[in-house]
PDB file of N, CA and C in Angstrom:
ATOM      1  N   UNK A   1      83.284  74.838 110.353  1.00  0.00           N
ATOM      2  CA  UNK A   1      84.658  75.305 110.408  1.00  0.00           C
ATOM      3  C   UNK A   1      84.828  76.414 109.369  1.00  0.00           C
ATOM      4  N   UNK A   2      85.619  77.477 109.636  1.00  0.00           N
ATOM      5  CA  UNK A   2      85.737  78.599 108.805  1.00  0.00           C
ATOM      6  C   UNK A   2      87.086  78.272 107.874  1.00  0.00           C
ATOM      7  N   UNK A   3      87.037  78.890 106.550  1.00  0.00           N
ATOM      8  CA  UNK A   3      87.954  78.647 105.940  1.00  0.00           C
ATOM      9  C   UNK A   3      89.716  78.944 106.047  1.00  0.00           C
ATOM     10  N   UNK A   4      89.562  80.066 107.470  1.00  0.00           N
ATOM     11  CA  UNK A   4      91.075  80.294 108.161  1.00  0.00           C
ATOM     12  C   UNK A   4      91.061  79.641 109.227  1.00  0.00           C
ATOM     13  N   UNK A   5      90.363  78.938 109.616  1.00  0.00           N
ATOM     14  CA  UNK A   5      90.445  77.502 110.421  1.00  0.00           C
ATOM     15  C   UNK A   5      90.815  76.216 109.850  1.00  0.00           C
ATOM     16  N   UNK A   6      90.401  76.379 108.669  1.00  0.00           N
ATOM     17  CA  UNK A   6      90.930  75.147 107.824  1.00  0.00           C
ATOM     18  C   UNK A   6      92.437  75.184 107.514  1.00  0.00           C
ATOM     19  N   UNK A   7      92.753  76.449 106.972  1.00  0.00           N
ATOM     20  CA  UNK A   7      93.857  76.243 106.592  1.00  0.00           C
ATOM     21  C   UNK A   7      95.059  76.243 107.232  1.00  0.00           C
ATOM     22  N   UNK A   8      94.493  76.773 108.962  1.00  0.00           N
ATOM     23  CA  UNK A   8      95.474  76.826 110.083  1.00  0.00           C
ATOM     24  C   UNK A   8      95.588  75.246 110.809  1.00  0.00           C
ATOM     25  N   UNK A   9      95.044  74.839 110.082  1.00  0.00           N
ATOM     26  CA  UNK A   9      94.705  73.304 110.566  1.00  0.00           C
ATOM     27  C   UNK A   9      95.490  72.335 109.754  1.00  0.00           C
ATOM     28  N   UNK A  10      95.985  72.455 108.684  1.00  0.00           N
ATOM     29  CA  UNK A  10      96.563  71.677 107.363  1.00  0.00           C
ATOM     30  C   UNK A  10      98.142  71.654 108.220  1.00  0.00           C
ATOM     31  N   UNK A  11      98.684  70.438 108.312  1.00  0.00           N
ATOM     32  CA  UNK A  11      99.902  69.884 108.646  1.00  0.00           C
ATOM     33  C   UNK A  11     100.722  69.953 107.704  1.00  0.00           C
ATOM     34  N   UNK A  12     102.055  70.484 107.339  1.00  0.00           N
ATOM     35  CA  UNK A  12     103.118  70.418 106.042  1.00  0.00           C
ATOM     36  C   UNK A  12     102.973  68.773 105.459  1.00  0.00           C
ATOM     37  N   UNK A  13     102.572  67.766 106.324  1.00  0.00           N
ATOM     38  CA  UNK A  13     102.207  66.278 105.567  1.00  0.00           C
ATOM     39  C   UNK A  13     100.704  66.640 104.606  1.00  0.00           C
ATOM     40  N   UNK A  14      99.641  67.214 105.109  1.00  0.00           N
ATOM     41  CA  UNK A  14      98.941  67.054 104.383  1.00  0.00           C
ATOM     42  C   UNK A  14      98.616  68.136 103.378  1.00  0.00           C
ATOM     43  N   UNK A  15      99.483  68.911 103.581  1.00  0.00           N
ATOM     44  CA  UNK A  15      99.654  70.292 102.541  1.00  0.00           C
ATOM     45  C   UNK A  15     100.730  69.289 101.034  1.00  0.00           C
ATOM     46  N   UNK A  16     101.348  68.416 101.427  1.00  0.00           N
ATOM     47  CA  UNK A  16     102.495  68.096 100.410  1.00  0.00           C
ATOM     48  C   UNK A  16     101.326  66.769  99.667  1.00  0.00           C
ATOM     49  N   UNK A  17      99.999  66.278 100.286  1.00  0.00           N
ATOM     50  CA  UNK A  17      99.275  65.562  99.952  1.00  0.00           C
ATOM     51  C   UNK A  17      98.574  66.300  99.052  1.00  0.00           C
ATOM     52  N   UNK A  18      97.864  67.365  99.597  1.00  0.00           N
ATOM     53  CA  UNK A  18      96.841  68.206  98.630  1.00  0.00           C
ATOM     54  C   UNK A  18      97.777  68.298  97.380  1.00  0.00           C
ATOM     55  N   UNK A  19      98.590  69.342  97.036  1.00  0.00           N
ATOM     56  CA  UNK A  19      99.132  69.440  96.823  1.00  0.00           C
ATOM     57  C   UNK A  19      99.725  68.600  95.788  1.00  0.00           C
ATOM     58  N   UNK A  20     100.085  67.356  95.986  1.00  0.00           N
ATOM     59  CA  UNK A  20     100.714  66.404  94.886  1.00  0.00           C
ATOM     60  C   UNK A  20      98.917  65.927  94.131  1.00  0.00           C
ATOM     61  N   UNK A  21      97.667  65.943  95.003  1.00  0.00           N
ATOM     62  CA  UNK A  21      96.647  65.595  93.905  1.00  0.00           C
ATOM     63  C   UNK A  21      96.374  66.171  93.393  1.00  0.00           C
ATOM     64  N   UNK A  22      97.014  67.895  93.320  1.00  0.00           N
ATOM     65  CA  UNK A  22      96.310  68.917  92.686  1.00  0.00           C
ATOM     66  C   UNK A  22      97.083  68.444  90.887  1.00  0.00           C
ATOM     67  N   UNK A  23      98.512  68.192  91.449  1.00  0.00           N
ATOM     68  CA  UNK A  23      99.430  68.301  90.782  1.00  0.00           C
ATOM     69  C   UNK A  23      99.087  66.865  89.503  1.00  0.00           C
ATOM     70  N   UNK A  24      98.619  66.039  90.067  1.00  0.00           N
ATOM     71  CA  UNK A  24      98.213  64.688  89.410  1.00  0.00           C
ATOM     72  C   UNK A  24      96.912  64.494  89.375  1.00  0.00           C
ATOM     73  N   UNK A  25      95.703  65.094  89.944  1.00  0.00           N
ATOM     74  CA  UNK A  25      94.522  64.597  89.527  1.00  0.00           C
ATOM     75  C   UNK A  25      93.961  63.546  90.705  1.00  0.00           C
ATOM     76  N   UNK A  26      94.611  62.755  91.176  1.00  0.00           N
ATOM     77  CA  UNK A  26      93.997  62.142  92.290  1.00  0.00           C
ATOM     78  C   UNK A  26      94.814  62.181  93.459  1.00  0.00           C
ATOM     79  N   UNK A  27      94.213  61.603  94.861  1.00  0.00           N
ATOM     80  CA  UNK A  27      94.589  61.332  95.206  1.00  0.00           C
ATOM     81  C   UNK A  27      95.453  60.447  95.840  1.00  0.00           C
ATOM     82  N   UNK A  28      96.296  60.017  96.955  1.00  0.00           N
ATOM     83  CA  UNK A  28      97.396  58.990  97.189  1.00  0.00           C
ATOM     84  C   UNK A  28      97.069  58.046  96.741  1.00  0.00           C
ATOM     85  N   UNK A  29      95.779  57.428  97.031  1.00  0.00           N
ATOM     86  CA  UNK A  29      95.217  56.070  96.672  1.00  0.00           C
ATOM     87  C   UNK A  29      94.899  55.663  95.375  1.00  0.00           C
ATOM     88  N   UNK A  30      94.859  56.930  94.206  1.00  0.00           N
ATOM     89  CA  UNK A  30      94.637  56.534  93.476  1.00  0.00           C
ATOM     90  C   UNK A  30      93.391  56.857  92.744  1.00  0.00           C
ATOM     91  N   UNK A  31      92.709  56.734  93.763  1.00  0.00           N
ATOM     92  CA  UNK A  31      91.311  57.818  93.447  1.00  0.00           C
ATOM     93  C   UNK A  31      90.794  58.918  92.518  1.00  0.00           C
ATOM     94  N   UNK A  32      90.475  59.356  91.982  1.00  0.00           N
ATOM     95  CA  UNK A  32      90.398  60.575  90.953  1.00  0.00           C
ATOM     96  C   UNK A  32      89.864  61.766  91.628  1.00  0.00           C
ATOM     97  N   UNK A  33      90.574  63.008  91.867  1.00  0.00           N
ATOM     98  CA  UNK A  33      89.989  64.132  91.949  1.00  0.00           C
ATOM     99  C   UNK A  33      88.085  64.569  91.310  1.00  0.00           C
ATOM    100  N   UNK A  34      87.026  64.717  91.772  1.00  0.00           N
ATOM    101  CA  UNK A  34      86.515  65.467  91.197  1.00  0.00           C
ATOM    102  C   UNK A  34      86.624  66.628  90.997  1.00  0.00           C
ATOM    103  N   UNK A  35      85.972  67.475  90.097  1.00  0.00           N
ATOM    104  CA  UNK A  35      85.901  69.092  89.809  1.00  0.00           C
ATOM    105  C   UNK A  35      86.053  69.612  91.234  1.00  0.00           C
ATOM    106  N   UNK A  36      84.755  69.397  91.712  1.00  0.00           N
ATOM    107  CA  UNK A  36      84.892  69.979  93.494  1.00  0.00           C
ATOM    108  C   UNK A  36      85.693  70.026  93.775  1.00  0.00           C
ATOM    109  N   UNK A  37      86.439  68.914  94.039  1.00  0.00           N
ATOM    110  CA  UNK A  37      87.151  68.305  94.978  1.00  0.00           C
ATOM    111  C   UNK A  37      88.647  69.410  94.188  1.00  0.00           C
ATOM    112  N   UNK A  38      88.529  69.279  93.164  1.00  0.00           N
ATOM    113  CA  UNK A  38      89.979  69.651  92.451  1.00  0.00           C
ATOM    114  C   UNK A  38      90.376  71.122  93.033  1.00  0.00           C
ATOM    115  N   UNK A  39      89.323  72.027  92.369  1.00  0.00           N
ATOM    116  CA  UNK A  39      89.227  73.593  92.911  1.00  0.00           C
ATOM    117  C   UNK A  39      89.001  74.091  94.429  1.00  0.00           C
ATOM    118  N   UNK A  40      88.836  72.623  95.236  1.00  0.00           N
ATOM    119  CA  UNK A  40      88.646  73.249  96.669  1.00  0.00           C
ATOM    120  C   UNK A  40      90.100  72.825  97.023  1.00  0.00           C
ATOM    121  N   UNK A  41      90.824  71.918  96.778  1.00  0.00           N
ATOM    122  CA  UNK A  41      92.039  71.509  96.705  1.00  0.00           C
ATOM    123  C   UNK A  41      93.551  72.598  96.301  1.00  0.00           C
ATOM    124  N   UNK A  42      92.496  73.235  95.549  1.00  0.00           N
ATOM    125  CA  UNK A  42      93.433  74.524  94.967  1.00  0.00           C
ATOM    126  C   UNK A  42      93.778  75.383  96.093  1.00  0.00           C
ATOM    127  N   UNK A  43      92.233  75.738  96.129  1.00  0.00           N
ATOM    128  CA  UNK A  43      92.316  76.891  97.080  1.00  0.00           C
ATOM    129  C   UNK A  43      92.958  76.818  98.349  1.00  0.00           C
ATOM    130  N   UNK A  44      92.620  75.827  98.590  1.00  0.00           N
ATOM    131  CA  UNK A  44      93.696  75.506 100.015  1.00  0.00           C
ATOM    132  C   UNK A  44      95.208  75.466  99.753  1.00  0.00           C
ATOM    133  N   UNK A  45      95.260  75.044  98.949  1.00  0.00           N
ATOM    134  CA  UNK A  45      97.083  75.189  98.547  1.00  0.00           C
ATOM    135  C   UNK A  45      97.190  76.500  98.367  1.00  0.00           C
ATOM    136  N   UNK A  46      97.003  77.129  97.706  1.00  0.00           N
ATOM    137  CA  UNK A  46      96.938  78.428  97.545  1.00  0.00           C
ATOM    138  C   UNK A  46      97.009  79.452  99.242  1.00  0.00           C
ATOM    139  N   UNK A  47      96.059  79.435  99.513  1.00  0.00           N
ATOM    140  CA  UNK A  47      95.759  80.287 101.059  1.00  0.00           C
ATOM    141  C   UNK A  47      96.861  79.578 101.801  1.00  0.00           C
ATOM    142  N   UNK A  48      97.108  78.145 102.147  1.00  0.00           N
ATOM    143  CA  UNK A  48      98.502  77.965 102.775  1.00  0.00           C
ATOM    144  C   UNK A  48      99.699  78.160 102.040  1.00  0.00           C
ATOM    145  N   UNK A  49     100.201  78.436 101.162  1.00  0.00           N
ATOM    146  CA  UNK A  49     101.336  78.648 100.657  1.00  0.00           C
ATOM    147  C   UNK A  49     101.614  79.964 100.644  1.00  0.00           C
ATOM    148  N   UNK A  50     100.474  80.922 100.593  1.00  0.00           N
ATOM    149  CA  UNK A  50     100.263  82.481 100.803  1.00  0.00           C
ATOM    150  C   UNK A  50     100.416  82.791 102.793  1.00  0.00           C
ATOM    151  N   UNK A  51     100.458  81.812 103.240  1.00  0.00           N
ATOM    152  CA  UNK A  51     100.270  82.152 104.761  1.00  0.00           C
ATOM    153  C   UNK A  51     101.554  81.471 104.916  1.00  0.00           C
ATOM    154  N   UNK A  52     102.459  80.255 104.779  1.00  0.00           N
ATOM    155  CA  UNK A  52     103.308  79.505 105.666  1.00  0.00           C
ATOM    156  C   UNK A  52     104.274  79.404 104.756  1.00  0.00           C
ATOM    157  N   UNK A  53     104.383  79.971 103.121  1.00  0.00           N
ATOM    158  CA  UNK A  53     105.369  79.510 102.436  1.00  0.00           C
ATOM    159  C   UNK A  53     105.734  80.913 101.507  1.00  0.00           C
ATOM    160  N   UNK A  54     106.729  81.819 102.630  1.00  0.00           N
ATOM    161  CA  UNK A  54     106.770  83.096 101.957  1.00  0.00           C
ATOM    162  C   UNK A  54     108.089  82.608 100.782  1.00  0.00           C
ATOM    163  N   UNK A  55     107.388  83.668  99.411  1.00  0.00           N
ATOM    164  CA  UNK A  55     108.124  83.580  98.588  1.00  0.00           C
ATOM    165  C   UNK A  55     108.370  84.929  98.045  1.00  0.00           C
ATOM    166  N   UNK A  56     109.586  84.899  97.175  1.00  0.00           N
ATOM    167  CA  UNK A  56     109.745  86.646  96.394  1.00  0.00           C
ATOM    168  C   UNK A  56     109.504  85.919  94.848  1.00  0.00           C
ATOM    169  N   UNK A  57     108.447  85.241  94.567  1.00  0.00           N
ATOM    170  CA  UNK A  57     108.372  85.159  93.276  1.00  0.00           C
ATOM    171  C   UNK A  57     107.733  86.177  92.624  1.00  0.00           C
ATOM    172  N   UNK A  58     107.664  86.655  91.827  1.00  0.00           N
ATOM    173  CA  UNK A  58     106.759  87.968  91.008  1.00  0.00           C
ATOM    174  C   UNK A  58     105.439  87.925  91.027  1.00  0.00           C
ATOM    175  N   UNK A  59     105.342  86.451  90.861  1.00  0.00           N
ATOM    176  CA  UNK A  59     103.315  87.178  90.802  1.00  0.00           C
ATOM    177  C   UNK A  59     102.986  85.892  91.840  1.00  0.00           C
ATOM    178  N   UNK A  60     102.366  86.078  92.857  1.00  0.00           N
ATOM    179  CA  UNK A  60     102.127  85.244  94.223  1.00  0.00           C
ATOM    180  C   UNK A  60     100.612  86.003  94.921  1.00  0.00           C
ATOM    181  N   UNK A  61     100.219  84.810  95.329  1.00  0.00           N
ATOM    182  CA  UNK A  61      99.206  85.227  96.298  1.00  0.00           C
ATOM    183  C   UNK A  61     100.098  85.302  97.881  1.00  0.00           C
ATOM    184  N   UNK A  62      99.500  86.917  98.044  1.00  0.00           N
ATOM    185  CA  UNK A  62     100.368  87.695  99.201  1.00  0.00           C
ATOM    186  C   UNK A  62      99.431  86.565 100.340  1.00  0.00           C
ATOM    187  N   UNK A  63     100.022  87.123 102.385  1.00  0.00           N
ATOM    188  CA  UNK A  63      99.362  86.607 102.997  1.00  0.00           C
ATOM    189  C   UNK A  63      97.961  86.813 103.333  1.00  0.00           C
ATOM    190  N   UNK A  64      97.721  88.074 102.971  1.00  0.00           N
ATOM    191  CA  UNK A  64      95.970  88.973 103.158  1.00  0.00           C
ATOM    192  C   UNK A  64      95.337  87.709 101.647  1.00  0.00           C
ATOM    193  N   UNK A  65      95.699  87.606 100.817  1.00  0.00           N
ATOM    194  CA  UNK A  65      95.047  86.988  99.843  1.00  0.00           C
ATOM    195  C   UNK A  65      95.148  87.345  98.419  1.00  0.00           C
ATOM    196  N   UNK A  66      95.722  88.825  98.696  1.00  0.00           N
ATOM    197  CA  UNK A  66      95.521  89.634  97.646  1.00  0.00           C
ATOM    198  C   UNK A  66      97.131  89.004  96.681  1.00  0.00           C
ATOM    199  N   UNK A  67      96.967  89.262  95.328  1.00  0.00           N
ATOM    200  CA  UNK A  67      97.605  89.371  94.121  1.00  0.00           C
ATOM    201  C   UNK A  67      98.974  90.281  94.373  1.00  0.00           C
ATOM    202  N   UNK A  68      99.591  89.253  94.477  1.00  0.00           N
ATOM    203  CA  UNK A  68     101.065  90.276  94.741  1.00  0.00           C
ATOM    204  C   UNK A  68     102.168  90.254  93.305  1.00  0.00           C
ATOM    205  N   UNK A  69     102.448  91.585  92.794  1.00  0.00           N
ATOM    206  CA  UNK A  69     102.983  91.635  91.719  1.00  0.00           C
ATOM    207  C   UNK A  69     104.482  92.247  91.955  1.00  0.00           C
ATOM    208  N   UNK A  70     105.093  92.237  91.336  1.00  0.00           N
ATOM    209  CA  UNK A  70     106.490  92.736  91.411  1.00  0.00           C
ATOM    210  C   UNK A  70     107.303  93.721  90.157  1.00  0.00           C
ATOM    211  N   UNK A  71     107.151  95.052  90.007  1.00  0.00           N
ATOM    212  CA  UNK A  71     107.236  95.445  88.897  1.00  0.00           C
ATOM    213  C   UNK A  71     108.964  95.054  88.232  1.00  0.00           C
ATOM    214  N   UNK A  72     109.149  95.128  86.594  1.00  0.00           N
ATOM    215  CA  UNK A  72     110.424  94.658  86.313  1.00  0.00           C
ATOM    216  C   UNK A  72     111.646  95.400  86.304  1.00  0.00           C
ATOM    217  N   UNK A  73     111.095  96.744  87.461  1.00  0.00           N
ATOM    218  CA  UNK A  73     112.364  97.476  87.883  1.00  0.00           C
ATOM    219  C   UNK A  73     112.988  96.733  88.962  1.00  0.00           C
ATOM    220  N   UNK A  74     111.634  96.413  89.539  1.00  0.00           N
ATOM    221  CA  UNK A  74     112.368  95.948  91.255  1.00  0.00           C
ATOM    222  C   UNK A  74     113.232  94.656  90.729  1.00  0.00           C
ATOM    223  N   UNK A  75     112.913  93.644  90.050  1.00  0.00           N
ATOM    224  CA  UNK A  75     113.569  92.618  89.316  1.00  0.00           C
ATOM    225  C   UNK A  75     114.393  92.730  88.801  1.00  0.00           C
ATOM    226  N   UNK A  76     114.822  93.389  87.983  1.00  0.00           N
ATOM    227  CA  UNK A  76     115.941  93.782  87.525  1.00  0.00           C
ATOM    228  C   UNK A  76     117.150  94.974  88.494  1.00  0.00           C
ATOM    229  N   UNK A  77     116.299  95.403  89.393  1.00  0.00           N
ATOM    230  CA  UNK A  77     117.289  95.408  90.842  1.00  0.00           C
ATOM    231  C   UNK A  77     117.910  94.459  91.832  1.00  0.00           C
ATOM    232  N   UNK A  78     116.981  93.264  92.244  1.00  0.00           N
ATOM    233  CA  UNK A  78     117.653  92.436  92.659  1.00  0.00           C
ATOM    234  C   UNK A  78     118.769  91.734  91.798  1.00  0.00           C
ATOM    235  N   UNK A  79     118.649  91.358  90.386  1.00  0.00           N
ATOM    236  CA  UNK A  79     119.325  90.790  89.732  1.00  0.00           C
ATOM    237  C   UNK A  79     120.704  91.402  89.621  1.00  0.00           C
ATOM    238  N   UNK A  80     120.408  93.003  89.722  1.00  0.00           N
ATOM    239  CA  UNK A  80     122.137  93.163  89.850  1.00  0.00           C
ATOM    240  C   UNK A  80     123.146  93.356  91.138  1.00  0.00           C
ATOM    241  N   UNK A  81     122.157  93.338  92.374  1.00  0.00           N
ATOM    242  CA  UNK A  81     122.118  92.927  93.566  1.00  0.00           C
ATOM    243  C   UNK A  81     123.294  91.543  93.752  1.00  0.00           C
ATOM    244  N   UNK A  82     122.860  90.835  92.652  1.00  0.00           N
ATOM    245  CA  UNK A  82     123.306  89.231  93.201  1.00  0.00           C
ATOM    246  C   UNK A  82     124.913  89.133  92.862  1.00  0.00           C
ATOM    247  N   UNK A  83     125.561  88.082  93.122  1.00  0.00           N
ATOM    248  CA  UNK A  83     126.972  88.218  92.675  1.00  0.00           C
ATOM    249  C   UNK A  83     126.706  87.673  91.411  1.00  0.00           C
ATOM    250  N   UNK A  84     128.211  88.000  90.730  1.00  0.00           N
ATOM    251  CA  UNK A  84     128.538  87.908  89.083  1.00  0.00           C
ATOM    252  C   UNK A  84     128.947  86.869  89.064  1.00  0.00           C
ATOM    253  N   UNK A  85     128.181  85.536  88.351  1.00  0.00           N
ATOM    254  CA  UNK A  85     129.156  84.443  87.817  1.00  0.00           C
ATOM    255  C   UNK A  85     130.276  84.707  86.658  1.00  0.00           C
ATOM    256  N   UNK A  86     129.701  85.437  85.680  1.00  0.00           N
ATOM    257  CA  UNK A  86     130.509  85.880  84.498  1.00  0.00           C
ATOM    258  C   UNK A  86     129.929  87.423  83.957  1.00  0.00           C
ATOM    259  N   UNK A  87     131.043  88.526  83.308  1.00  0.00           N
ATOM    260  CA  UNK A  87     130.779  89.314  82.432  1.00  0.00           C
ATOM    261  C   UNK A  87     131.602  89.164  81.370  1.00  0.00           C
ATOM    262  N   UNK A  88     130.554  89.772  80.219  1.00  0.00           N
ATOM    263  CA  UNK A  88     131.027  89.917  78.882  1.00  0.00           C
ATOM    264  C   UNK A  88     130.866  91.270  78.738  1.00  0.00           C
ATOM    265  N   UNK A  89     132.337  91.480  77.569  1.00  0.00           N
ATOM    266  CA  UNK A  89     132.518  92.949  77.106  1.00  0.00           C
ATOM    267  C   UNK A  89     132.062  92.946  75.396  1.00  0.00           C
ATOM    268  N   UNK A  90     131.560  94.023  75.409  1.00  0.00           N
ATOM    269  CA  UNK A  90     131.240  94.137  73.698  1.00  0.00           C
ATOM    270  C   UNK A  90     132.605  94.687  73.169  1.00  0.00           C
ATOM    271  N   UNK A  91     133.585  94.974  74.157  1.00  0.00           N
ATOM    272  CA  UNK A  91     134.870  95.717  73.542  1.00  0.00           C
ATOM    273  C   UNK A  91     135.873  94.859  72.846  1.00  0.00           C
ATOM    274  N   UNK A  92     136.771  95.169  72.210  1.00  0.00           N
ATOM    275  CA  UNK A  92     137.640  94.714  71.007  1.00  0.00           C
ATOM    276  C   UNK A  92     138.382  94.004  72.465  1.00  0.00           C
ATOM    277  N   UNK A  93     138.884  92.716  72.323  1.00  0.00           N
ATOM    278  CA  UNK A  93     139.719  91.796  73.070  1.00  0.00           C
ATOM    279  C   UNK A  93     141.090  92.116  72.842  1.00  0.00           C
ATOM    280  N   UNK A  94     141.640  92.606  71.829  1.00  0.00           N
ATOM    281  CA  UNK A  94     142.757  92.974  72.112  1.00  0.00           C
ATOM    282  C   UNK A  94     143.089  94.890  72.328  1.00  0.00           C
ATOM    283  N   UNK A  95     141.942  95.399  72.609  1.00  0.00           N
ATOM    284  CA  UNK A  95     142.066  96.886  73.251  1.00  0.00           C
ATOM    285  C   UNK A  95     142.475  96.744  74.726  1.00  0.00           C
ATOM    286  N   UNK A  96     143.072  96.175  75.264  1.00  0.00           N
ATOM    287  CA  UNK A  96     143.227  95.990  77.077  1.00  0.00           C
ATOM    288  C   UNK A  96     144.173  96.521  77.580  1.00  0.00           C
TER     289      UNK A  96
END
């Protein structure tokens, strides 16, 4: 089986499995991750979360595989994009 066969193969149940042993070290049962087992565990979370779980976080593995970065202009564009919960003035409070 090829490794984009594998990962087209992973069910959102057993993606939230990998996934929680990556997160804890073993698996459901209890079992202990080996090394192998840990870093091949990765990678699969990784390549499916890059293929089925699009995100705009800043630094992400894109869907090709590659390193997706977000410079802190574009970030600080969306941010003023968003609505205003609150502004503050540096101006004298009673100048109004």
């Amino acid at each position: 089986m090829q490794f984009d066969d594998l990962v087209s193969s992973i069910t959102p149940d057993i993606f939230e499995r990998l996934l929680q042993a990556v997160e804890l070290g073993k698996w459901p049962d209890g079992v202990k991750l080996s090394d192998e087992q840990r870093e091949h565990s990765i990678q699969l979370v990784m390549a499916y979360q890059a293929r089925y779980c699009p995100s705009e976080e800043p630094f992400r593995v894109g869907a090709d595989g590659q390193l997706v970065t977000r410079s802190k202009r574009d970030m600080k564009a969306d941010l003023k994009g968003e609505n205003t919960i609150a502004s503050f003035s540096l101006n004298n409070p009673n100048e109004a």
